[in-house]
PDB file of N, CA and C in Angstrom:
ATOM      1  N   UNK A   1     -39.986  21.867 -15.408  1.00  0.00           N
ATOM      2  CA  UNK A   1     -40.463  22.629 -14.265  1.00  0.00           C
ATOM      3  C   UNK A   1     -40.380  21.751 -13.026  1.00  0.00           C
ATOM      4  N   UNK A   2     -39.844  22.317 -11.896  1.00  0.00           N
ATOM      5  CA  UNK A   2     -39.717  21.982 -10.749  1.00  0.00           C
ATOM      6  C   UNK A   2     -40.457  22.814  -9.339  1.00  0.00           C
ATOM      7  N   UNK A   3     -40.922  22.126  -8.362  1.00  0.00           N
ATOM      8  CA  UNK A   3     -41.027  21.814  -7.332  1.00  0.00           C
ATOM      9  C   UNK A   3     -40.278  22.313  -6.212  1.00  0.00           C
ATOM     10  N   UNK A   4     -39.880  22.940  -5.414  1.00  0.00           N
ATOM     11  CA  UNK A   4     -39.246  23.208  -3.999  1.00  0.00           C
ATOM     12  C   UNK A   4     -39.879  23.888  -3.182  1.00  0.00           C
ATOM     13  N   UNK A   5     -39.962  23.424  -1.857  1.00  0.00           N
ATOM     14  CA  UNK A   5     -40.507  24.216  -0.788  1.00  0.00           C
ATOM     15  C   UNK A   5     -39.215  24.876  -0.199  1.00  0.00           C
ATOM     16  N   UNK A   6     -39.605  26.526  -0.078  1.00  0.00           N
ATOM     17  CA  UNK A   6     -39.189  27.278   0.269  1.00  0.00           C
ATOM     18  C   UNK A   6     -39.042  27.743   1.630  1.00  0.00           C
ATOM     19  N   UNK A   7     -39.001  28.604   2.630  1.00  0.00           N
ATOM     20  CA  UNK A   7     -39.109  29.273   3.852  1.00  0.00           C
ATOM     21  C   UNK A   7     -38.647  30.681   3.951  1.00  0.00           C
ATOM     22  N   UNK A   8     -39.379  31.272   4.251  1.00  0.00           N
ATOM     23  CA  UNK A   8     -39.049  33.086   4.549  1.00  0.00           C
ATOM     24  C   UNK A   8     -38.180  32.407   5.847  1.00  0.00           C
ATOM     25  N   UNK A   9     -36.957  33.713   6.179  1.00  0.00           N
ATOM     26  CA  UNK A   9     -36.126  33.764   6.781  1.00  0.00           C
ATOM     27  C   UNK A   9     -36.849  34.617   8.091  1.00  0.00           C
ATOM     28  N   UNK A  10     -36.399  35.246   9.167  1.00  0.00           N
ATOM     29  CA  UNK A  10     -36.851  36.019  10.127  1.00  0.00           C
ATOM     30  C   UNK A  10     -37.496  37.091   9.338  1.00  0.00           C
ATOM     31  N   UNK A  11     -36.466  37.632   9.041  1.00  0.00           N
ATOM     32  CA  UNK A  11     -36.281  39.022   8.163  1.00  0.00           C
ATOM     33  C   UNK A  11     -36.920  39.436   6.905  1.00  0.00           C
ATOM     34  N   UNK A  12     -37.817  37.909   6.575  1.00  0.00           N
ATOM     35  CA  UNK A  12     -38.913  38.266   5.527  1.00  0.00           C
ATOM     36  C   UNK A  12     -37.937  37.449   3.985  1.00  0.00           C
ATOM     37  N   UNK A  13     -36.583  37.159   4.321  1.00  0.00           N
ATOM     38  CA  UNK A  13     -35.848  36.786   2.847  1.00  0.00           C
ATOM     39  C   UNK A  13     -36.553  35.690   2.549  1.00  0.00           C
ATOM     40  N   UNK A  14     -36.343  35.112   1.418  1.00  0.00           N
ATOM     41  CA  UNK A  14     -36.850  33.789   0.386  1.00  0.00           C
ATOM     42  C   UNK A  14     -35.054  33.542   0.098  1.00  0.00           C
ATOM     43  N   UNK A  15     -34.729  32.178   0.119  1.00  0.00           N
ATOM     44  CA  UNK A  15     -33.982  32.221  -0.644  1.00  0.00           C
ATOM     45  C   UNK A  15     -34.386  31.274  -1.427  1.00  0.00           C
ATOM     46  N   UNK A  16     -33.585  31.602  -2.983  1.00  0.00           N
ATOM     47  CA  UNK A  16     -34.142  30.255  -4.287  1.00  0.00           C
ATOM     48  C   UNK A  16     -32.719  29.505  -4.041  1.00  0.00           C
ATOM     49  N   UNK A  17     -33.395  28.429  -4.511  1.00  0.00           N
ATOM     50  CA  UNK A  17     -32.389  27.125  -4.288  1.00  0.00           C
ATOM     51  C   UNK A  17     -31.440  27.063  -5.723  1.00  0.00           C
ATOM     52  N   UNK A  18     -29.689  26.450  -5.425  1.00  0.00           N
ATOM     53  CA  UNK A  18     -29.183  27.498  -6.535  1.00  0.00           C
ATOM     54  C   UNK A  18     -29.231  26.761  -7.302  1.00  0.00           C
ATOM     55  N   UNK A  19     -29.621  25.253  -7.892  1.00  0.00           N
ATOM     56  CA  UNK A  19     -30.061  25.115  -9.167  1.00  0.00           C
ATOM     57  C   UNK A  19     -31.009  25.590 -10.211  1.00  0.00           C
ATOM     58  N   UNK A  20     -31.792  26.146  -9.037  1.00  0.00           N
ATOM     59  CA  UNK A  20     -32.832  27.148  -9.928  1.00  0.00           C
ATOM     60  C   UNK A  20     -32.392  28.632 -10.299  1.00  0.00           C
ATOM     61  N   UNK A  21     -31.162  29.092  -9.492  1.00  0.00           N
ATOM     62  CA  UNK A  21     -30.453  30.360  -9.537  1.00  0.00           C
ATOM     63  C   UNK A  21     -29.578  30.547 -10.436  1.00  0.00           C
ATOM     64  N   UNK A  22     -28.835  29.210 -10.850  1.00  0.00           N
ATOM     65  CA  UNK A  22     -28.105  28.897 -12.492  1.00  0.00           C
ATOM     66  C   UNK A  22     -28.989  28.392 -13.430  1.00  0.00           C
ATOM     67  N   UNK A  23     -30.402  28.255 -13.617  1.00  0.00           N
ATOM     68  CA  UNK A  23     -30.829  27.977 -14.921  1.00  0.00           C
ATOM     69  C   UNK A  23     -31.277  29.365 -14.876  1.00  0.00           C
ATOM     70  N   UNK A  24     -31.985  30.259 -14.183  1.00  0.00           N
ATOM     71  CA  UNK A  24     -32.714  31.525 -14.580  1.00  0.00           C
ATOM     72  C   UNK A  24     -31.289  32.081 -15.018  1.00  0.00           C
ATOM     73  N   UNK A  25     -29.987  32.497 -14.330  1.00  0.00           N
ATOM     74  CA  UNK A  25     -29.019  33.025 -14.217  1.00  0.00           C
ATOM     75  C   UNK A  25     -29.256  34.702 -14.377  1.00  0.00           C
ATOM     76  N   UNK A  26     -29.852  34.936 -13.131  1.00  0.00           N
ATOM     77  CA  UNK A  26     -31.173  36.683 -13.116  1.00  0.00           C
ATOM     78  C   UNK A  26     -30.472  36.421 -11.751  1.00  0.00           C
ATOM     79  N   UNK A  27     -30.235  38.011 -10.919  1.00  0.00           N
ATOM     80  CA  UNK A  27     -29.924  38.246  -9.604  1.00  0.00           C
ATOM     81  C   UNK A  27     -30.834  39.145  -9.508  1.00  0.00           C
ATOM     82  N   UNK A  28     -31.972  39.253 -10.061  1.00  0.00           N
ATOM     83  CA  UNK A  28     -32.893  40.683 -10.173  1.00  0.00           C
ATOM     84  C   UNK A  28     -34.169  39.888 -10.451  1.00  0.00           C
ATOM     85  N   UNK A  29     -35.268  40.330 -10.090  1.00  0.00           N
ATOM     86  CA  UNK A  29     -36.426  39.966 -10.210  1.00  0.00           C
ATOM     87  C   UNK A  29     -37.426  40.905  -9.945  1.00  0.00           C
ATOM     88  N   UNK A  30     -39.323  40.906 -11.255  1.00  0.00           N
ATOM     89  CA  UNK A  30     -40.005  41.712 -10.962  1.00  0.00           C
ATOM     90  C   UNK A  30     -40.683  40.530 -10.203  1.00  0.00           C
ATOM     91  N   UNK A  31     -41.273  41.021  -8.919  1.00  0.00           N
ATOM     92  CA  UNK A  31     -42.082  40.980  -7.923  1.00  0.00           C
ATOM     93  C   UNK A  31     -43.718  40.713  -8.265  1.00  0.00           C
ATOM     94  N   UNK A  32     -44.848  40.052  -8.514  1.00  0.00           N
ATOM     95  CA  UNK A  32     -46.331  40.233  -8.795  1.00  0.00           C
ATOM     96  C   UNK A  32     -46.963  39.434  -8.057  1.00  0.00           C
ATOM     97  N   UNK A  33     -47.808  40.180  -7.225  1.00  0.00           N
ATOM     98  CA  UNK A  33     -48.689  39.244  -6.470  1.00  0.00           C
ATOM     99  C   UNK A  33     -50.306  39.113  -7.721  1.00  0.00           C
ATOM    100  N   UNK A  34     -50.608  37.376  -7.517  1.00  0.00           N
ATOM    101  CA  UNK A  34     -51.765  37.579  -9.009  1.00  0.00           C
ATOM    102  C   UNK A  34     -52.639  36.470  -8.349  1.00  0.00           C
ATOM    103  N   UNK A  35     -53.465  37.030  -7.678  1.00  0.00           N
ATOM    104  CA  UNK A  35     -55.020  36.005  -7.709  1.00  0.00           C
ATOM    105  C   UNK A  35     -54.381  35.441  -5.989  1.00  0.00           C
ATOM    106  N   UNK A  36     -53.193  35.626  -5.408  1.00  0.00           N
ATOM    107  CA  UNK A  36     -52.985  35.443  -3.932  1.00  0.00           C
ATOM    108  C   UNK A  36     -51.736  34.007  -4.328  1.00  0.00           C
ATOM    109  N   UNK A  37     -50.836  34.157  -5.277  1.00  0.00           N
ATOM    110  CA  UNK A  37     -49.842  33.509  -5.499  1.00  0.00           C
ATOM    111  C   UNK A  37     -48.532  35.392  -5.880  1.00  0.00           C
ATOM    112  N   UNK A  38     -47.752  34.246  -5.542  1.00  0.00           N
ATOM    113  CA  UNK A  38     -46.586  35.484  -5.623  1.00  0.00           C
ATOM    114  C   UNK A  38     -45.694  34.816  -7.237  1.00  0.00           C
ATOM    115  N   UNK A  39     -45.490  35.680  -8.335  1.00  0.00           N
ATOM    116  CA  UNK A  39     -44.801  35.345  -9.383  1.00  0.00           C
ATOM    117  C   UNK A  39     -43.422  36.166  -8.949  1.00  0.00           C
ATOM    118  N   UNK A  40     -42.336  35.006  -9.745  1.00  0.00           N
ATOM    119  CA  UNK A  40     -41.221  36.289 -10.052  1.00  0.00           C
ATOM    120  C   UNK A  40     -40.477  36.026 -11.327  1.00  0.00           C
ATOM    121  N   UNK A  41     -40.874  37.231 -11.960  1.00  0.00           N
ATOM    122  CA  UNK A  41     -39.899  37.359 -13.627  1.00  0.00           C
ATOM    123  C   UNK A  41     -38.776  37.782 -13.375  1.00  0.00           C
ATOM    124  N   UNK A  42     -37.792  37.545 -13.560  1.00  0.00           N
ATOM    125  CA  UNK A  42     -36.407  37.545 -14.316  1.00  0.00           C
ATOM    126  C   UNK A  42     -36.238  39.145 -14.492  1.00  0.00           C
ATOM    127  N   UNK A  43     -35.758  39.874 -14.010  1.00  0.00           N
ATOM    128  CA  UNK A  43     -35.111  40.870 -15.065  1.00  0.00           C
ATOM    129  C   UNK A  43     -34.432  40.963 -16.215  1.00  0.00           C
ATOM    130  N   UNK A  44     -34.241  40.968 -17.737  1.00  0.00           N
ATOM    131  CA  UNK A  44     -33.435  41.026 -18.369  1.00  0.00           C
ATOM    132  C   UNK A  44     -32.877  42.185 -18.639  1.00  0.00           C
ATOM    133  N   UNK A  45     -31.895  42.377 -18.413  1.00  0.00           N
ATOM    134  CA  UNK A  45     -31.502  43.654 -19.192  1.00  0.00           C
ATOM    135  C   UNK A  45     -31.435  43.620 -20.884  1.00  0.00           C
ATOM    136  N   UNK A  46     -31.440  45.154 -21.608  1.00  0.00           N
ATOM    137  CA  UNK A  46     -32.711  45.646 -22.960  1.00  0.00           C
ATOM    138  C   UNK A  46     -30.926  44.718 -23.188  1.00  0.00           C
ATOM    139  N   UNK A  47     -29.988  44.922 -22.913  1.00  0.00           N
ATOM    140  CA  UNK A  47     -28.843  45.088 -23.721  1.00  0.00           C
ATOM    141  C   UNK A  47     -28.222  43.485 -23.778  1.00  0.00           C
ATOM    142  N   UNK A  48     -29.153  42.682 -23.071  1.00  0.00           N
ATOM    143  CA  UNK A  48     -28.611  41.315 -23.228  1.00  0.00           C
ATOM    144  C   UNK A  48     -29.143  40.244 -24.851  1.00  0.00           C
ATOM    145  N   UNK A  49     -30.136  41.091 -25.373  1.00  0.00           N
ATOM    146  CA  UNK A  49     -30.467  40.133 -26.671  1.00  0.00           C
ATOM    147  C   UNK A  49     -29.738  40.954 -27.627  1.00  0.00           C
ATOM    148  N   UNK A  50     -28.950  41.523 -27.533  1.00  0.00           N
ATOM    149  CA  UNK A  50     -27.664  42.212 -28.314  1.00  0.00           C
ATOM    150  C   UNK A  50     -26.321  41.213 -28.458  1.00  0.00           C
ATOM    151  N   UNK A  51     -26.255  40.887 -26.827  1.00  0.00           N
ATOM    152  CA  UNK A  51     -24.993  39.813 -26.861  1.00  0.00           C
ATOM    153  C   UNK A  51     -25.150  38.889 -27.781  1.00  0.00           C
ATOM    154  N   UNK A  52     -23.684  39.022 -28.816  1.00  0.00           N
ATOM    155  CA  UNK A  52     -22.530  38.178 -29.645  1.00  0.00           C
ATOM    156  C   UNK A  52     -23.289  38.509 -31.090  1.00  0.00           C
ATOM    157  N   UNK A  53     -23.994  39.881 -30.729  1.00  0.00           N
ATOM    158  CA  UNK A  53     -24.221  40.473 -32.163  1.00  0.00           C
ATOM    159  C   UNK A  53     -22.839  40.630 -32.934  1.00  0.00           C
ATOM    160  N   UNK A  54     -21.967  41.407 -32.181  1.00  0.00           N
ATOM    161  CA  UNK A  54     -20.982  41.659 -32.995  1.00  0.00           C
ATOM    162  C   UNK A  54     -19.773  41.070 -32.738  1.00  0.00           C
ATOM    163  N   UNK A  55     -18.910  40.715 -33.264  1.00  0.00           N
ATOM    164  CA  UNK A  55     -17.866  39.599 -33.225  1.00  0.00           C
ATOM    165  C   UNK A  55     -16.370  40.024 -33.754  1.00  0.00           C
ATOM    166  N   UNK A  56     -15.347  40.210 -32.971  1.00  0.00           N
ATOM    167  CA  UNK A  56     -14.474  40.864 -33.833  1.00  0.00           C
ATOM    168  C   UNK A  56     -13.757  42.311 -33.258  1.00  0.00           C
ATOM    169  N   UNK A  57     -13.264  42.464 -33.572  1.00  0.00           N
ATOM    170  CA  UNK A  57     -12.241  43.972 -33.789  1.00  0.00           C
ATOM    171  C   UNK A  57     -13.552  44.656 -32.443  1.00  0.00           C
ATOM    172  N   UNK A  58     -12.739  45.341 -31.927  1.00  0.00           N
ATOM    173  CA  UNK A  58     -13.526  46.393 -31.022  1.00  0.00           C
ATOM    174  C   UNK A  58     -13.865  48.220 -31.406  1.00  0.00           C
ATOM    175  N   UNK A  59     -15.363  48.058 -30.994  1.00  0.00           N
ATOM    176  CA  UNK A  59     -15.925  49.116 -31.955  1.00  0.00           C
ATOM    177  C   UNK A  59     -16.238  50.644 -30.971  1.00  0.00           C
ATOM    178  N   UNK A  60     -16.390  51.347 -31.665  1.00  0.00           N
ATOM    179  CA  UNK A  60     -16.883  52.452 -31.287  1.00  0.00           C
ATOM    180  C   UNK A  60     -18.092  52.719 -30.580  1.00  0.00           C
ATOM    181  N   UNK A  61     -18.528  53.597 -29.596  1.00  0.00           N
ATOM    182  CA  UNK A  61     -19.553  53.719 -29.270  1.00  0.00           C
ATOM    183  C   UNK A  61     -20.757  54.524 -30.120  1.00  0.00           C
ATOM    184  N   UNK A  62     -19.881  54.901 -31.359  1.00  0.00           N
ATOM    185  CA  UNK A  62     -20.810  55.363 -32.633  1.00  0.00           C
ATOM    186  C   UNK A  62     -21.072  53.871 -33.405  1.00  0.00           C
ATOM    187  N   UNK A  63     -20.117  52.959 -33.446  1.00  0.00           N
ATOM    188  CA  UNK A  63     -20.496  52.204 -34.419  1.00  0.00           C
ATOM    189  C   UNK A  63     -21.325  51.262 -33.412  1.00  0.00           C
ATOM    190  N   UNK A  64     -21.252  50.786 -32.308  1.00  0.00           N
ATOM    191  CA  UNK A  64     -22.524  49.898 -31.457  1.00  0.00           C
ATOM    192  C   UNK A  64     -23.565  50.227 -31.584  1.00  0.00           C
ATOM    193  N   UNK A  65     -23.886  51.453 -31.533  1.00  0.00           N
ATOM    194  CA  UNK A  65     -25.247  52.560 -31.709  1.00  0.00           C
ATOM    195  C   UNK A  65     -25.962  51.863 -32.984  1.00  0.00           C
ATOM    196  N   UNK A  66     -25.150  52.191 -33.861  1.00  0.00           N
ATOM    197  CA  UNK A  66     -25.410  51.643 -35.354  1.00  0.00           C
ATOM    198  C   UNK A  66     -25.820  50.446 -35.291  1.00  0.00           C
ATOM    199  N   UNK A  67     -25.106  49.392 -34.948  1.00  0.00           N
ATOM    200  CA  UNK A  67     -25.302  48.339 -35.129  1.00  0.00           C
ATOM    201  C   UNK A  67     -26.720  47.760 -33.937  1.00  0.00           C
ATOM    202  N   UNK A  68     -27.205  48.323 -32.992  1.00  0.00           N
ATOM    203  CA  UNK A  68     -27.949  48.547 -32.402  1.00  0.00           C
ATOM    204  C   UNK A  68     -28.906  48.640 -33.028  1.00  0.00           C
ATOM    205  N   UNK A  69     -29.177  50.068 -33.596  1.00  0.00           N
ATOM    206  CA  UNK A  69     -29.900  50.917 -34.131  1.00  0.00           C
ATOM    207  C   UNK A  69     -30.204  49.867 -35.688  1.00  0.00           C
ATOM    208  N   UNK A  70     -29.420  49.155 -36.303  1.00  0.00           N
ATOM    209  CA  UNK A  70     -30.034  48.432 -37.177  1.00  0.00           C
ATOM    210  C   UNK A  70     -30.494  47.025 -37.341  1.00  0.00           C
ATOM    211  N   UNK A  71     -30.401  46.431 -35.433  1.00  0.00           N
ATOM    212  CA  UNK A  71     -30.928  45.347 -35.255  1.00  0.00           C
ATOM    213  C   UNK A  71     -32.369  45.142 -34.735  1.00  0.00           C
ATOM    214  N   UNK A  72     -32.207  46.586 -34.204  1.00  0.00           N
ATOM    215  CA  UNK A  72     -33.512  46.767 -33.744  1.00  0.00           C
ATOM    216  C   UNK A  72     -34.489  46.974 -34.508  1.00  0.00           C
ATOM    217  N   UNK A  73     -34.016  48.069 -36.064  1.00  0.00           N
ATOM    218  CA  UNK A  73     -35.074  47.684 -37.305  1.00  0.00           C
ATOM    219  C   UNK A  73     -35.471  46.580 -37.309  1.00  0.00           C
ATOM    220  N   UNK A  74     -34.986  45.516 -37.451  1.00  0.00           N
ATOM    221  CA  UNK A  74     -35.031  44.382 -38.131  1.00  0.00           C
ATOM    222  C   UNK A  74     -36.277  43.839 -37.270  1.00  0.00           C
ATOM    223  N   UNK A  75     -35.874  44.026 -35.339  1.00  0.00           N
ATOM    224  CA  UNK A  75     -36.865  43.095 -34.589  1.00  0.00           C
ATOM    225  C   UNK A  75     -37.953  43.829 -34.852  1.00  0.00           C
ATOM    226  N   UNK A  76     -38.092  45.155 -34.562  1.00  0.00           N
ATOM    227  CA  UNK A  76     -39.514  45.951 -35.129  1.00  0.00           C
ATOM    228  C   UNK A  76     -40.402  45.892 -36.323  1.00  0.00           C
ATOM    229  N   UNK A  77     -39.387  45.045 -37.639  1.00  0.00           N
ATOM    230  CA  UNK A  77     -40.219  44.723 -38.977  1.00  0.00           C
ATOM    231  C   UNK A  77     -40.455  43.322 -38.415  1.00  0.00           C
ATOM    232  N   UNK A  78     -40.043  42.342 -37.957  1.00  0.00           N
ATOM    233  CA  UNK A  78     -40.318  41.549 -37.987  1.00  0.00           C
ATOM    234  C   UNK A  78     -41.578  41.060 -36.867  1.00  0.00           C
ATOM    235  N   UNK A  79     -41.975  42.139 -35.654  1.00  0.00           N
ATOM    236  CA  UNK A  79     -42.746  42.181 -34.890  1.00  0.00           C
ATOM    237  C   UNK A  79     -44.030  42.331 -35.603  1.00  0.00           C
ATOM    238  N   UNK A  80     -44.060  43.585 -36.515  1.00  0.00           N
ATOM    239  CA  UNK A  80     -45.065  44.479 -37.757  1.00  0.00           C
ATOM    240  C   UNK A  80     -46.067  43.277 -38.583  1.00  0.00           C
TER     241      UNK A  80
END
């Protein structure tokens, strides 16, 4: 964890400094103001803990579903 002082721009922007912009590697962020500090989470998209599930030959949008649909069993038993 690191340290940087920041500055709002005229216009109200923040910019993050881009070593911190290639380790998050997020162009999206949720916004929370908490106790009078400002947080910002990462957006992930649902479809990025999917990436290099499947490997190989290119599939159908019936068979991704599937393979989707039976990884997600797995995280839901293993949440249970």
């Amino acid at each position: 964890m690191s340290i940087e002082v920041v500055r709002l721009d005229e216009n109200g922007r923040l910019y993050l400094p881009a070593s911190l912009r290639k380790r998050l590697k997020a162009r999206e962020f949720y916004i929370e103001e908490r106790n009078g500090e400002i947080i910002l989470i990462p957006v992930r998209k649902k479809i990025e803990k999917y990436w290099g599930i499947v490997k190989g030959e290119k599939l159908s949008p019936e068979e991704i579903d599937r393979v989707v649909d039976k990884e997600t069993e797995k995280l839901l038993r293993d949440e249970l």
